[in-house]
PDB file of N, CA and C in Angstrom:
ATOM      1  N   UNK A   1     118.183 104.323 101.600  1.00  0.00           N
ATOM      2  CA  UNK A   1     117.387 103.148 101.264  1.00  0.00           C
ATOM      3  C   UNK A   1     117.016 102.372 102.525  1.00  0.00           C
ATOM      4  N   UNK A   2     117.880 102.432 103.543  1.00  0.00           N
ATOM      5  CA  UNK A   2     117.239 101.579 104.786  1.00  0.00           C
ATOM      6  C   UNK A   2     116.566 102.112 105.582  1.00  0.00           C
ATOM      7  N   UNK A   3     116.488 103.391 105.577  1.00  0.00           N
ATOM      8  CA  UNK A   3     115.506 104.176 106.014  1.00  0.00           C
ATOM      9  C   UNK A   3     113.906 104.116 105.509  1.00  0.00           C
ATOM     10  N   UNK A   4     113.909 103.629 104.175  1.00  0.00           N
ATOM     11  CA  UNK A   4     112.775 103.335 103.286  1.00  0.00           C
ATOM     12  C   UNK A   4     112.551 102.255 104.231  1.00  0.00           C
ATOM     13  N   UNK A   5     113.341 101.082 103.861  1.00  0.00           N
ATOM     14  CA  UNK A   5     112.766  99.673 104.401  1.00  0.00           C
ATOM     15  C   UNK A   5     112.609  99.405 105.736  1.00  0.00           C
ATOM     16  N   UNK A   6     113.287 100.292 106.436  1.00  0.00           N
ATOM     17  CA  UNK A   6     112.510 100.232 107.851  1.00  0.00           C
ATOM     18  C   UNK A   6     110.987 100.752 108.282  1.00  0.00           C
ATOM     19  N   UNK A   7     111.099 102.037 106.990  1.00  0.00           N
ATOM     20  CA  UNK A   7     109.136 102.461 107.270  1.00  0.00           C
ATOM     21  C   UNK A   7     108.420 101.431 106.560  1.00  0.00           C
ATOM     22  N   UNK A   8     109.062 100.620 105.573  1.00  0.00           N
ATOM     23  CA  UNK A   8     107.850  99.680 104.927  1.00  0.00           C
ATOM     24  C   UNK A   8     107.694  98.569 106.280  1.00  0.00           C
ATOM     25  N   UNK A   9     108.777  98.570 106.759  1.00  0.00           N
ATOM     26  CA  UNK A   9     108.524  97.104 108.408  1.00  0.00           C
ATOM     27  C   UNK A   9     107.471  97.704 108.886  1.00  0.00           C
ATOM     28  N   UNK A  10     107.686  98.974 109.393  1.00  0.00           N
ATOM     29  CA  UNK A  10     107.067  99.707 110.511  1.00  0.00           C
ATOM     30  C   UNK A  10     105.582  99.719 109.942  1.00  0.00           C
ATOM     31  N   UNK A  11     105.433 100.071 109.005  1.00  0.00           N
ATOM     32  CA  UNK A  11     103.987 100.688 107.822  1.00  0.00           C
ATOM     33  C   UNK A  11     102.907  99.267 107.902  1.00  0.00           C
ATOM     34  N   UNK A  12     103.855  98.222 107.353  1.00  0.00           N
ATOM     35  CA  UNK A  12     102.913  97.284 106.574  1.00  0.00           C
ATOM     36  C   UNK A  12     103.462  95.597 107.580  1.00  0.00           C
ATOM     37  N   UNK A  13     104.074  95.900 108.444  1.00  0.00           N
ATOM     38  CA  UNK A  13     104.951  94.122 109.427  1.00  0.00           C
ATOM     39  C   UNK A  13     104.044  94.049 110.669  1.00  0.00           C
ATOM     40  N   UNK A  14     102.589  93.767 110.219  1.00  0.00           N
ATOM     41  CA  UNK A  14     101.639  93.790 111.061  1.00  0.00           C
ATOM     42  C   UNK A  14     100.258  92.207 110.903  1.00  0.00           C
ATOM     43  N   UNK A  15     100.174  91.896 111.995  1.00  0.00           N
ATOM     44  CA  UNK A  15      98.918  90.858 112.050  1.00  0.00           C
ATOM     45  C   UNK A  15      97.485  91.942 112.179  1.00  0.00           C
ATOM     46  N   UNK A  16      95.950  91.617 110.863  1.00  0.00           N
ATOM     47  CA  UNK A  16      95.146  92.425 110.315  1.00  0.00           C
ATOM     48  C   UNK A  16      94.462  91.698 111.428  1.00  0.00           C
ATOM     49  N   UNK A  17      93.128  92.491 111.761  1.00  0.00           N
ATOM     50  CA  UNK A  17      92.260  91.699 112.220  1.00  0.00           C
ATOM     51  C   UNK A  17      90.667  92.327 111.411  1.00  0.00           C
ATOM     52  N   UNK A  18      90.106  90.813 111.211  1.00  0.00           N
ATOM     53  CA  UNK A  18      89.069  90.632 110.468  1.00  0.00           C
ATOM     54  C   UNK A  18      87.829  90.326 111.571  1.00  0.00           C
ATOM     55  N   UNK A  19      86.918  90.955 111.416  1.00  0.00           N
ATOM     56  CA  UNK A  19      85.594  91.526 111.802  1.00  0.00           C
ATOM     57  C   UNK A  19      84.848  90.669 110.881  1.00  0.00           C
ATOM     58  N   UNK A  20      83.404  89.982 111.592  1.00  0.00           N
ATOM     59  CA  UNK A  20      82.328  89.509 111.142  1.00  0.00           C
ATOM     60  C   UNK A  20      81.311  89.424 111.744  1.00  0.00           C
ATOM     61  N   UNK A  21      79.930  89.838 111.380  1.00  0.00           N
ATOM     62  CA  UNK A  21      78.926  89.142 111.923  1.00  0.00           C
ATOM     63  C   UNK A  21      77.907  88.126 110.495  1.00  0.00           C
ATOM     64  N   UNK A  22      77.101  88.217 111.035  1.00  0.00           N
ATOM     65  CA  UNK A  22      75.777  87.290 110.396  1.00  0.00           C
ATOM     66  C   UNK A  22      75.767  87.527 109.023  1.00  0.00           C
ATOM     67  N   UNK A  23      75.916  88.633 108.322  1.00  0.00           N
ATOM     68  CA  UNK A  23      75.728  89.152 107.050  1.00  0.00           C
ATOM     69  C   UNK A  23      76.785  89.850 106.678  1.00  0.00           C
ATOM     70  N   UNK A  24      78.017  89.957 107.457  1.00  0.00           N
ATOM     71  CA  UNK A  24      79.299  90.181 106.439  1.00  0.00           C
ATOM     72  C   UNK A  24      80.618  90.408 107.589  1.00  0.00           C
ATOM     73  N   UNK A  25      81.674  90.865 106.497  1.00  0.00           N
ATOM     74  CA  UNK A  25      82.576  90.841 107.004  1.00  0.00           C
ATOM     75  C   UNK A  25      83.799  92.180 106.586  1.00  0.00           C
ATOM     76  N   UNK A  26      84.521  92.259 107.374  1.00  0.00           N
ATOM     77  CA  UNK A  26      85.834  93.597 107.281  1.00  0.00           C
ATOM     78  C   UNK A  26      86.872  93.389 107.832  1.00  0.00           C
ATOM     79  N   UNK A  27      88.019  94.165 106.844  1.00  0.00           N
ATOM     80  CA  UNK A  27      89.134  93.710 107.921  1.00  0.00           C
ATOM     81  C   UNK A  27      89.738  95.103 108.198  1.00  0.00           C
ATOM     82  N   UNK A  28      90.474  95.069 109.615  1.00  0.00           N
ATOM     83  CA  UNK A  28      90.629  96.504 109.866  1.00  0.00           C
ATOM     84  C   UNK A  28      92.131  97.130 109.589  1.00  0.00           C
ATOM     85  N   UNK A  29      92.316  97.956 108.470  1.00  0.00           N
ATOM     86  CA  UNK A  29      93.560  98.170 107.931  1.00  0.00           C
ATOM     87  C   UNK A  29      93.755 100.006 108.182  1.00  0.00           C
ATOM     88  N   UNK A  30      95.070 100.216 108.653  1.00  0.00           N
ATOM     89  CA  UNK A  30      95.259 101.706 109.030  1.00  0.00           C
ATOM     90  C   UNK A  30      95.312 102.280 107.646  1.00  0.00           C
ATOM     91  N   UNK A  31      94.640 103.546 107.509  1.00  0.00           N
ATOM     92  CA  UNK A  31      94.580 104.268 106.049  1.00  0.00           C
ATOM     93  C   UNK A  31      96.274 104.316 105.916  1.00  0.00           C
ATOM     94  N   UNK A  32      97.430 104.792 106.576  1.00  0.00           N
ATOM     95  CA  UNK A  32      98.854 104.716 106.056  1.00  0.00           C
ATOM     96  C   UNK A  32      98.887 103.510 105.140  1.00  0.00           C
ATOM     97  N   UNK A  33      98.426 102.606 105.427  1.00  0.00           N
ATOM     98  CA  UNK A  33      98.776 101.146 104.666  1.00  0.00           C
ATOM     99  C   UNK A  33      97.975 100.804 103.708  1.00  0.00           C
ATOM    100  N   UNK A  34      97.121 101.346 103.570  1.00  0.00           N
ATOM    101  CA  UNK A  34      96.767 101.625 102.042  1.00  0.00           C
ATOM    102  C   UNK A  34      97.423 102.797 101.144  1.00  0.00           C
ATOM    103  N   UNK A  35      97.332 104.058 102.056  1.00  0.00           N
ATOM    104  CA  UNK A  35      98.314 105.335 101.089  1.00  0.00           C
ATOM    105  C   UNK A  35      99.660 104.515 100.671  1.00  0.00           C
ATOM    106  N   UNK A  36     100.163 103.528 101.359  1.00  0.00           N
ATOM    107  CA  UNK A  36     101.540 102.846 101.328  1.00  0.00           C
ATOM    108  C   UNK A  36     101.498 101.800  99.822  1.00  0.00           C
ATOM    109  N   UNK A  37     100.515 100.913 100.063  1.00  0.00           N
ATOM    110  CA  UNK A  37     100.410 100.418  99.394  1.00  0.00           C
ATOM    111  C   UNK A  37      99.832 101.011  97.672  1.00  0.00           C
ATOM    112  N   UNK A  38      99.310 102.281  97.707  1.00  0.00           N
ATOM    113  CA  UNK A  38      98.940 102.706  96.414  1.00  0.00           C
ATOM    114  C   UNK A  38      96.885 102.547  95.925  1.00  0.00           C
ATOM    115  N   UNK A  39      96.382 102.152  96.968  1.00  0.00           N
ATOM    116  CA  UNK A  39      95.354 101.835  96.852  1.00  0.00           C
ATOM    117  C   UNK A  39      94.324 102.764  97.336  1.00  0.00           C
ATOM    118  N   UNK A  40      94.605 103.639  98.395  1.00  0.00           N
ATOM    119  CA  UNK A  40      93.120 103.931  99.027  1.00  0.00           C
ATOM    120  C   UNK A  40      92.465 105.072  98.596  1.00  0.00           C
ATOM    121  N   UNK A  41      92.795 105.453  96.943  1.00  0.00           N
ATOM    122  CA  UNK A  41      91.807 106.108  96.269  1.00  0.00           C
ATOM    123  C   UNK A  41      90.981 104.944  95.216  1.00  0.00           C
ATOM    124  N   UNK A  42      91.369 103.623  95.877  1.00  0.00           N
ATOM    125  CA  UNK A  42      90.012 102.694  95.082  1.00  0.00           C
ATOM    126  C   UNK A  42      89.633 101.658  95.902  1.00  0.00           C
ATOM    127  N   UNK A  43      89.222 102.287  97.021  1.00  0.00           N
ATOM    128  CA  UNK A  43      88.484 102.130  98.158  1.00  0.00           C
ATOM    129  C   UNK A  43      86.961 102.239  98.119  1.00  0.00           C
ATOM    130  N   UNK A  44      86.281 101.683  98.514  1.00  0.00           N
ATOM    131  CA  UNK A  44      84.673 101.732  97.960  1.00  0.00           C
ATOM    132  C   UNK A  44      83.809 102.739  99.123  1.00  0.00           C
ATOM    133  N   UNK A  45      82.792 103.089  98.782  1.00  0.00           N
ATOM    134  CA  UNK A  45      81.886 103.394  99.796  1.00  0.00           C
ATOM    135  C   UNK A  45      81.284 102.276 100.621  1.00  0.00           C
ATOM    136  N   UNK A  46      81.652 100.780 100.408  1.00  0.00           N
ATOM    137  CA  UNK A  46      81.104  99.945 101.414  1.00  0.00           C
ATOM    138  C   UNK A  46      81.900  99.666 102.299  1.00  0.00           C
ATOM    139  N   UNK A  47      83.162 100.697 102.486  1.00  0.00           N
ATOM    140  CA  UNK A  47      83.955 100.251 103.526  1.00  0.00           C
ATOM    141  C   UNK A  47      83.865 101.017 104.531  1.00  0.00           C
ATOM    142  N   UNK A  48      84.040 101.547 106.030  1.00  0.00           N
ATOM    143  CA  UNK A  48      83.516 101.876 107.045  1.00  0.00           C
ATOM    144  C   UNK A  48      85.058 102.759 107.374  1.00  0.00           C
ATOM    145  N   UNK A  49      84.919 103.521 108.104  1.00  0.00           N
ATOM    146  CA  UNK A  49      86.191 103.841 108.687  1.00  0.00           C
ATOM    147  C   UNK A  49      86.393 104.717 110.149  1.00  0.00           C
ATOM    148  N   UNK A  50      86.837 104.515 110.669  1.00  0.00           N
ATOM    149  CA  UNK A  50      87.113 104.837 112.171  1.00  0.00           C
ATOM    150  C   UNK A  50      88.724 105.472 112.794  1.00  0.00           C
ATOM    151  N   UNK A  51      88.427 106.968 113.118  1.00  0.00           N
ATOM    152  CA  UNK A  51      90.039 107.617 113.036  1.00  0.00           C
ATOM    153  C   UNK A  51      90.437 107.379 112.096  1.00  0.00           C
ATOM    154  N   UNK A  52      91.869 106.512 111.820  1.00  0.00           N
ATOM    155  CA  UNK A  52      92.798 106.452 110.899  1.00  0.00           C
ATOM    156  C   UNK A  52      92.733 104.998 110.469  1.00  0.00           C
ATOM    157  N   UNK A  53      91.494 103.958 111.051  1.00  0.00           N
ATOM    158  CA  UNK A  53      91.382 102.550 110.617  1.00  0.00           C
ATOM    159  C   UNK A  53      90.284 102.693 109.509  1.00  0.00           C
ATOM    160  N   UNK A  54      90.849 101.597 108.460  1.00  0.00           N
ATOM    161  CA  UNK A  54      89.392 101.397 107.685  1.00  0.00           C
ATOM    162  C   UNK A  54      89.305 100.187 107.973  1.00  0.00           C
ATOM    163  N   UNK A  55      87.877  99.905 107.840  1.00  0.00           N
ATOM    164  CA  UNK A  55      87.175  98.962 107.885  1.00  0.00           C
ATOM    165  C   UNK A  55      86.954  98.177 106.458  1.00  0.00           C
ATOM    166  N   UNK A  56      87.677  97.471 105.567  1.00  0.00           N
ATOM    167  CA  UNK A  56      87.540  97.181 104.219  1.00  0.00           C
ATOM    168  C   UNK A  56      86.569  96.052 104.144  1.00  0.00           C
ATOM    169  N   UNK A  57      85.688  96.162 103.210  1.00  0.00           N
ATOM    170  CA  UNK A  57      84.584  95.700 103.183  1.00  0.00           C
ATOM    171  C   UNK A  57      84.739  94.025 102.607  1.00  0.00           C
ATOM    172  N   UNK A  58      85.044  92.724 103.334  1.00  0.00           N
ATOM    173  CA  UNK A  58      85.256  91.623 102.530  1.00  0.00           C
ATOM    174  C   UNK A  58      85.401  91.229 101.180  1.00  0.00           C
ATOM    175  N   UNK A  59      84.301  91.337 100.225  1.00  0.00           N
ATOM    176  CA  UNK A  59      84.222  91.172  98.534  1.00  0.00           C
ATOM    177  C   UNK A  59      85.036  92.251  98.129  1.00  0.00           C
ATOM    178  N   UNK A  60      85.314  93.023  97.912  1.00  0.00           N
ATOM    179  CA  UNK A  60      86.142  93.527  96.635  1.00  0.00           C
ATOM    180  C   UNK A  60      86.989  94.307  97.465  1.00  0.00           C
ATOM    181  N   UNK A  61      87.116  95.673  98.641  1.00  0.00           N
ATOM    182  CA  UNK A  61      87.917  96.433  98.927  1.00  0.00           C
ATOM    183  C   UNK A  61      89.163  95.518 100.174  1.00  0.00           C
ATOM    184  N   UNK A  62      88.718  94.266 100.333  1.00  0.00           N
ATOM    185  CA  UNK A  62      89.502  93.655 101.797  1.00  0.00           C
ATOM    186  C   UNK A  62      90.361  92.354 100.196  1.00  0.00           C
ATOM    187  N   UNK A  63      89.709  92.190  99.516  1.00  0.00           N
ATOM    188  CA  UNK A  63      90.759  91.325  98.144  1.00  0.00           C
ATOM    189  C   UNK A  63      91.684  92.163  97.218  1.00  0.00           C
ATOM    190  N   UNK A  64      90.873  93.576  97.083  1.00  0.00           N
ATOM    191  CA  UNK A  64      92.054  94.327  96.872  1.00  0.00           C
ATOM    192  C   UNK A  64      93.446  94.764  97.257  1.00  0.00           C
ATOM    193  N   UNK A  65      93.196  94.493  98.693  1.00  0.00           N
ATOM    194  CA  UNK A  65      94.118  94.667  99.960  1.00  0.00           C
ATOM    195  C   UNK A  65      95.074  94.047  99.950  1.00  0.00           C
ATOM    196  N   UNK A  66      95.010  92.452  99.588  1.00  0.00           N
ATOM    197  CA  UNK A  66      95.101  91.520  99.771  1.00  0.00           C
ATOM    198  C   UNK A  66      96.053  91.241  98.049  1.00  0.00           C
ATOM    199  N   UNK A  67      95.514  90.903  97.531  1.00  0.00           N
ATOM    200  CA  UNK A  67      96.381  91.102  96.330  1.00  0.00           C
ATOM    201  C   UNK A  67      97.704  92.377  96.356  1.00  0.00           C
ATOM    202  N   UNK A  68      97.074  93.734  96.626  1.00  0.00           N
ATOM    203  CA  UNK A  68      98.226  94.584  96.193  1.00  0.00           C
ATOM    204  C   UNK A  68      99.560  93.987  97.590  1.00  0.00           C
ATOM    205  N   UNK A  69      99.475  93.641  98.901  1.00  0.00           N
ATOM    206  CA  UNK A  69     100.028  92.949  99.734  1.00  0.00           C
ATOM    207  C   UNK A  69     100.553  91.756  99.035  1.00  0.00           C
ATOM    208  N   UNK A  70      99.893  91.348  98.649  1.00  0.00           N
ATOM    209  CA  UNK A  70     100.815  89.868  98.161  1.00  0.00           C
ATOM    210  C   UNK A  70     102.134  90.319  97.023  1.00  0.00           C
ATOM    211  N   UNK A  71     101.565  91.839  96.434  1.00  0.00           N
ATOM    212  CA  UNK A  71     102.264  92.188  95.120  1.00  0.00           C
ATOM    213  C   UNK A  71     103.733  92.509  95.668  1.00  0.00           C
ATOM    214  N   UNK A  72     103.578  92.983  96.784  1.00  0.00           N
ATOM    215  CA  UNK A  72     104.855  93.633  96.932  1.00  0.00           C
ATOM    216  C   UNK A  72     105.154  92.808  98.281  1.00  0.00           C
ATOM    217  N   UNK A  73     104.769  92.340  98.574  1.00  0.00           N
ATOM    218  CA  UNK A  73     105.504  91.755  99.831  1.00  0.00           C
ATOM    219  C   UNK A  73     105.619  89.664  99.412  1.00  0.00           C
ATOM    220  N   UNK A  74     105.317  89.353  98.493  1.00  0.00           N
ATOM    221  CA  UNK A  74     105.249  87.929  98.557  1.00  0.00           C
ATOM    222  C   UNK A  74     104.422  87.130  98.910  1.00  0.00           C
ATOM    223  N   UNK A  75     103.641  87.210 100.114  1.00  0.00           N
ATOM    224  CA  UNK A  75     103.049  86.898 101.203  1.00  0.00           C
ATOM    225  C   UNK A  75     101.374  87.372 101.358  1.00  0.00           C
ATOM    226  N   UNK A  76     100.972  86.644 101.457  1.00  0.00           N
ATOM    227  CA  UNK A  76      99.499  87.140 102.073  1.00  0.00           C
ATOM    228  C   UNK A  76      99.487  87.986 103.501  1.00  0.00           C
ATOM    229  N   UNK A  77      98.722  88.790 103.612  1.00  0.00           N
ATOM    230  CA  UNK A  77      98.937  89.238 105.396  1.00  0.00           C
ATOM    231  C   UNK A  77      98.214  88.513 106.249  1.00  0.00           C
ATOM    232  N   UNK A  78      99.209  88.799 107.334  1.00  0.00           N
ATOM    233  CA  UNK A  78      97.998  87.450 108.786  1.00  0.00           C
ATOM    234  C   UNK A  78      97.212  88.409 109.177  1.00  0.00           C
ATOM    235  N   UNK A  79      96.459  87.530 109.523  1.00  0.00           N
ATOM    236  CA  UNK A  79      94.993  87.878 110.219  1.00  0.00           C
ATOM    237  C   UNK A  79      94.736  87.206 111.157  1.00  0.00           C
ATOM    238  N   UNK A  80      93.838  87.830 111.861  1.00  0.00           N
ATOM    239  CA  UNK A  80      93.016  86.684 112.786  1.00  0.00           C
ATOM    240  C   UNK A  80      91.712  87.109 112.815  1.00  0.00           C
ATOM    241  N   UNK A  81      91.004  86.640 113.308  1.00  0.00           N
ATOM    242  CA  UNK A  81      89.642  86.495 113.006  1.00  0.00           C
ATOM    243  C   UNK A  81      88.669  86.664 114.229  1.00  0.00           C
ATOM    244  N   UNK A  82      87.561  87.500 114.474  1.00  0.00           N
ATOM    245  CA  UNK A  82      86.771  87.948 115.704  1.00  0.00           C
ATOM    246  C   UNK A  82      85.393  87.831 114.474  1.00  0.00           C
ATOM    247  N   UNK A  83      84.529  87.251 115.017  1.00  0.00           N
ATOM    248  CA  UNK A  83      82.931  86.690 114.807  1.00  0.00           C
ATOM    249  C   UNK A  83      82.052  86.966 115.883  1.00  0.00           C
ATOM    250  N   UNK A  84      80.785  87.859 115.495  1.00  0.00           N
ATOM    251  CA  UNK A  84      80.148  88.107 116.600  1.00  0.00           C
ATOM    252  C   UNK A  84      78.357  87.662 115.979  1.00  0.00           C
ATOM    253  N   UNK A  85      77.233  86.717 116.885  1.00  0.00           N
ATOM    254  CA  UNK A  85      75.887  86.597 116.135  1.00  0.00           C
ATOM    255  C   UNK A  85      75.258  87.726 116.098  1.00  0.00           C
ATOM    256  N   UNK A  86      75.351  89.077 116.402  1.00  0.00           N
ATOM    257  CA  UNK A  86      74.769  89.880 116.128  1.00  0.00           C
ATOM    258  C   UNK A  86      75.064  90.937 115.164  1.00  0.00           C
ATOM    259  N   UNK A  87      74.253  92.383 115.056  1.00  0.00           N
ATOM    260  CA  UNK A  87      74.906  93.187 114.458  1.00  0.00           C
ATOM    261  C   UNK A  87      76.088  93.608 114.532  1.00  0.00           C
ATOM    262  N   UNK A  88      77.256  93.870 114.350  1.00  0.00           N
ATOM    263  CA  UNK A  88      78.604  94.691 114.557  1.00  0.00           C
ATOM    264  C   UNK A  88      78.516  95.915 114.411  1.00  0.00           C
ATOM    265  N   UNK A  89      79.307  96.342 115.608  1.00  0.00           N
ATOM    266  CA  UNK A  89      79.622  97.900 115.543  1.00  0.00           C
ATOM    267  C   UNK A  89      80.088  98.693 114.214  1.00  0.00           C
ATOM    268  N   UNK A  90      80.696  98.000 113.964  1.00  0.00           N
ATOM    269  CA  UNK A  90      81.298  98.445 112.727  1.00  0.00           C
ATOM    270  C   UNK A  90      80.229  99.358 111.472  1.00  0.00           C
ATOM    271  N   UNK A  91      79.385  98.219 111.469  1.00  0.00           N
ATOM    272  CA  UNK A  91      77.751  98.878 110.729  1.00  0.00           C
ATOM    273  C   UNK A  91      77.815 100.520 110.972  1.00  0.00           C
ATOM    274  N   UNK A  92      77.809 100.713 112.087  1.00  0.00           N
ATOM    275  CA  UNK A  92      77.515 102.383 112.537  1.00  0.00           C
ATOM    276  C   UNK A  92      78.764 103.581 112.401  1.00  0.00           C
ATOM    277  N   UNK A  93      80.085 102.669 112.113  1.00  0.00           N
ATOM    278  CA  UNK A  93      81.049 103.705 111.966  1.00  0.00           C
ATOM    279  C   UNK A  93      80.751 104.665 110.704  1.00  0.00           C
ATOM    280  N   UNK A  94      81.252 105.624 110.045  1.00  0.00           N
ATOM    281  CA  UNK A  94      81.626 106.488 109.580  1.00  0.00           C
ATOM    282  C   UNK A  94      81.294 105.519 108.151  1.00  0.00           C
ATOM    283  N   UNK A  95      81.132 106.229 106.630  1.00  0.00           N
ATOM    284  CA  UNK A  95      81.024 105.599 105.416  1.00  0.00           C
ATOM    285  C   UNK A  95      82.339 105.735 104.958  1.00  0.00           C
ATOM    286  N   UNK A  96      83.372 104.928 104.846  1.00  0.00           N
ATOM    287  CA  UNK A  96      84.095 105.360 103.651  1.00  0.00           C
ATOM    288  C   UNK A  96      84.148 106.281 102.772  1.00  0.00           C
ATOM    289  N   UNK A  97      85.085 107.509 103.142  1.00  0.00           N
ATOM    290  CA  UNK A  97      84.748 108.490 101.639  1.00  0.00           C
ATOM    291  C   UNK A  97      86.682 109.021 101.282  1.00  0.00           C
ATOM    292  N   UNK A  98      86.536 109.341 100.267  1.00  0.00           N
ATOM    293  CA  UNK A  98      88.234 109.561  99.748  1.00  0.00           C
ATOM    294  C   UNK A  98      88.153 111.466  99.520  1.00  0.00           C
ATOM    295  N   UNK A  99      88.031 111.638 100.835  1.00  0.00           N
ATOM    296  CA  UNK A  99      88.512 113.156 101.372  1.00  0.00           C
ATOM    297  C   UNK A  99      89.674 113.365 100.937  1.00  0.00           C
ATOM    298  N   UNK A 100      90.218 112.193 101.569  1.00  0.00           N
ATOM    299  CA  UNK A 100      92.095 112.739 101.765  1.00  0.00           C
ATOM    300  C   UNK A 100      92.725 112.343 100.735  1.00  0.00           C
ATOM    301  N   UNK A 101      92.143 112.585  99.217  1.00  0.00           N
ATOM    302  CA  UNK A 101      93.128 111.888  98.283  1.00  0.00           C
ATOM    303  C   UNK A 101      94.286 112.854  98.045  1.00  0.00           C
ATOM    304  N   UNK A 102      94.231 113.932  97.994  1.00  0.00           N
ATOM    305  CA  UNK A 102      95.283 114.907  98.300  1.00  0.00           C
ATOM    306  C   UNK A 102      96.769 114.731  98.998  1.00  0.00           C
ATOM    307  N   UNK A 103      96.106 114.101 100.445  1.00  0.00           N
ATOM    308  CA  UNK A 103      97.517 113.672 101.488  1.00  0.00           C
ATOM    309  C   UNK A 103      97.986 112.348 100.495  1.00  0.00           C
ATOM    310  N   UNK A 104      96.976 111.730  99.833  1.00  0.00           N
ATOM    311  CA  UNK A 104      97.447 110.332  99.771  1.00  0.00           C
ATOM    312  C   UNK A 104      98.451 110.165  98.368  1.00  0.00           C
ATOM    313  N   UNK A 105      98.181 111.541  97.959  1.00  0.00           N
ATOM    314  CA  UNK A 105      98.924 111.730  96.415  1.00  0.00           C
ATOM    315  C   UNK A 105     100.364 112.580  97.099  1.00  0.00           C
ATOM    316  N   UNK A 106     100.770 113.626  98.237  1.00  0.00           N
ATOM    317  CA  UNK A 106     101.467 113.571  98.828  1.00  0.00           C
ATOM    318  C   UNK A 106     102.509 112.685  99.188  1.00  0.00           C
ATOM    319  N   UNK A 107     101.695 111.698  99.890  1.00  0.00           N
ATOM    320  CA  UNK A 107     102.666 110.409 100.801  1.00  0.00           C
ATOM    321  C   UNK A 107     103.096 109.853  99.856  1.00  0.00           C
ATOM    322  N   UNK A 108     102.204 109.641  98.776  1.00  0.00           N
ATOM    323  CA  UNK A 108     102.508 108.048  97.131  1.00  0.00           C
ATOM    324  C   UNK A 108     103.806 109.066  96.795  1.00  0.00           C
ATOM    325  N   UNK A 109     103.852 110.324  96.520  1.00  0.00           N
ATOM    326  CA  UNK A 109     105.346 110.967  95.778  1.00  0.00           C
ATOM    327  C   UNK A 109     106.431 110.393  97.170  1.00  0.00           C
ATOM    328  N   UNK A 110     106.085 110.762  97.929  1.00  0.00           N
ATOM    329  CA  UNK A 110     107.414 110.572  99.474  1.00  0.00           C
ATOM    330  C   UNK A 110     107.797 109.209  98.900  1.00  0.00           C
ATOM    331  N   UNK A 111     106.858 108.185  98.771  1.00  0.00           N
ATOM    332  CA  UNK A 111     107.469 106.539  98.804  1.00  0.00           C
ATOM    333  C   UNK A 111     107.370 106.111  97.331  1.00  0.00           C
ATOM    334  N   UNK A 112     107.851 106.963  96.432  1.00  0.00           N
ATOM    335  CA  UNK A 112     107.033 106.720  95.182  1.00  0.00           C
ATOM    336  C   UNK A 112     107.825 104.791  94.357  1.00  0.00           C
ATOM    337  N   UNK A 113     109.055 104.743  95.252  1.00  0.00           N
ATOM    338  CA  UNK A 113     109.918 103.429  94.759  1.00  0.00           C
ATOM    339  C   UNK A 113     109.306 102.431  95.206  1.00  0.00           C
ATOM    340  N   UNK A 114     108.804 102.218  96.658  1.00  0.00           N
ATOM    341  CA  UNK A 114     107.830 101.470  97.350  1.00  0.00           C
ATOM    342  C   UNK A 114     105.871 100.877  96.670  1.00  0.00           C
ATOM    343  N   UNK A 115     105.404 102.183  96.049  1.00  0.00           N
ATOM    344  CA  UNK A 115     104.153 102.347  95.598  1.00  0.00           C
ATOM    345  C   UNK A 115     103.906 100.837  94.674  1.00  0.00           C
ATOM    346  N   UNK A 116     103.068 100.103  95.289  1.00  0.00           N
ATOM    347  CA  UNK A 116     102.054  99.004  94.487  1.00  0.00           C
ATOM    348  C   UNK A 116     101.915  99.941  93.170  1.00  0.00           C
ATOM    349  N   UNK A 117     101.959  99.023  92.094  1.00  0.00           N
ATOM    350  CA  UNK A 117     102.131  99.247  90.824  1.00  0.00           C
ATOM    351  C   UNK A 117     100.503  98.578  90.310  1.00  0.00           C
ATOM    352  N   UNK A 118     100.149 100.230  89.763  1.00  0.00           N
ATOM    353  CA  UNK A 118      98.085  99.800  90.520  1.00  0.00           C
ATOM    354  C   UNK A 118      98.174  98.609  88.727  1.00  0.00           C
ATOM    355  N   UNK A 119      98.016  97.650  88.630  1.00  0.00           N
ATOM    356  CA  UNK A 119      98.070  96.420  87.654  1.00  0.00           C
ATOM    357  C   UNK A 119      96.929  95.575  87.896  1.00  0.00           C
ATOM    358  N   UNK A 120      96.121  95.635  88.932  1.00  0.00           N
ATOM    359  CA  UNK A 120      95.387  94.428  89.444  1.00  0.00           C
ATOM    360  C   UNK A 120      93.949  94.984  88.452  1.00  0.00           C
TER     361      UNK A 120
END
């Protein structure tokens, strides 16, 4: 069991950082921490993703985040916040797509005591 709760420190005992420009916003969350949390097969196509970061899209996939985090941890997650007046890079990364639901049904059995209890 403390072996569990040391990967949930390690997984999810992190400050997010949130991305904005002129016409929207993302926050950048490692795909583990969604497979962790139970979520990132309801992940949208408006979210962006880069290597092993997604980019969750403010309105619905960055509140989803955000709720299943509060579910199991108490707490909202910190953030901090980067604003830029122009376009963001982010725009051009990669589309969100759920390739890897396979690994992510994998990892959810490994932590299955841990797994956000999908309710929201």
């Amino acid at each position: 069991m403390k072996k569990q709760n040391n990967e949930r420190t390690r997984t999810m005992n992190r400050i997010y950082r949130v991305y904005s420009d002129p016409g929207h916003g993302w926050m950048a969350v490692k795909r583990e921490s969604l497979i962790y949390l139970g979520i990132l097969h309801r992940i949208s196509g408006f979210s962006y993703m880069k290597d092993q970061t997604v980019y969750l899209e403010e309105d619905c996939d960055a509140t989803l985040f955000f709720k299943a985090f509060e579910a199991v941890f108490g707490e909202e997650p910190r953030q901090t916040c980067t604003s830029v007046n122009y376009p963001h890079n982010i725009r051009g990364y990669e589309q969100f797509i759920k390739a890897d639901i396979p690994a992510y049904e994998e990892a959810r059995s490994k932590h299955q005591d841990y797994f956000f209890k999908e309710t929201l």
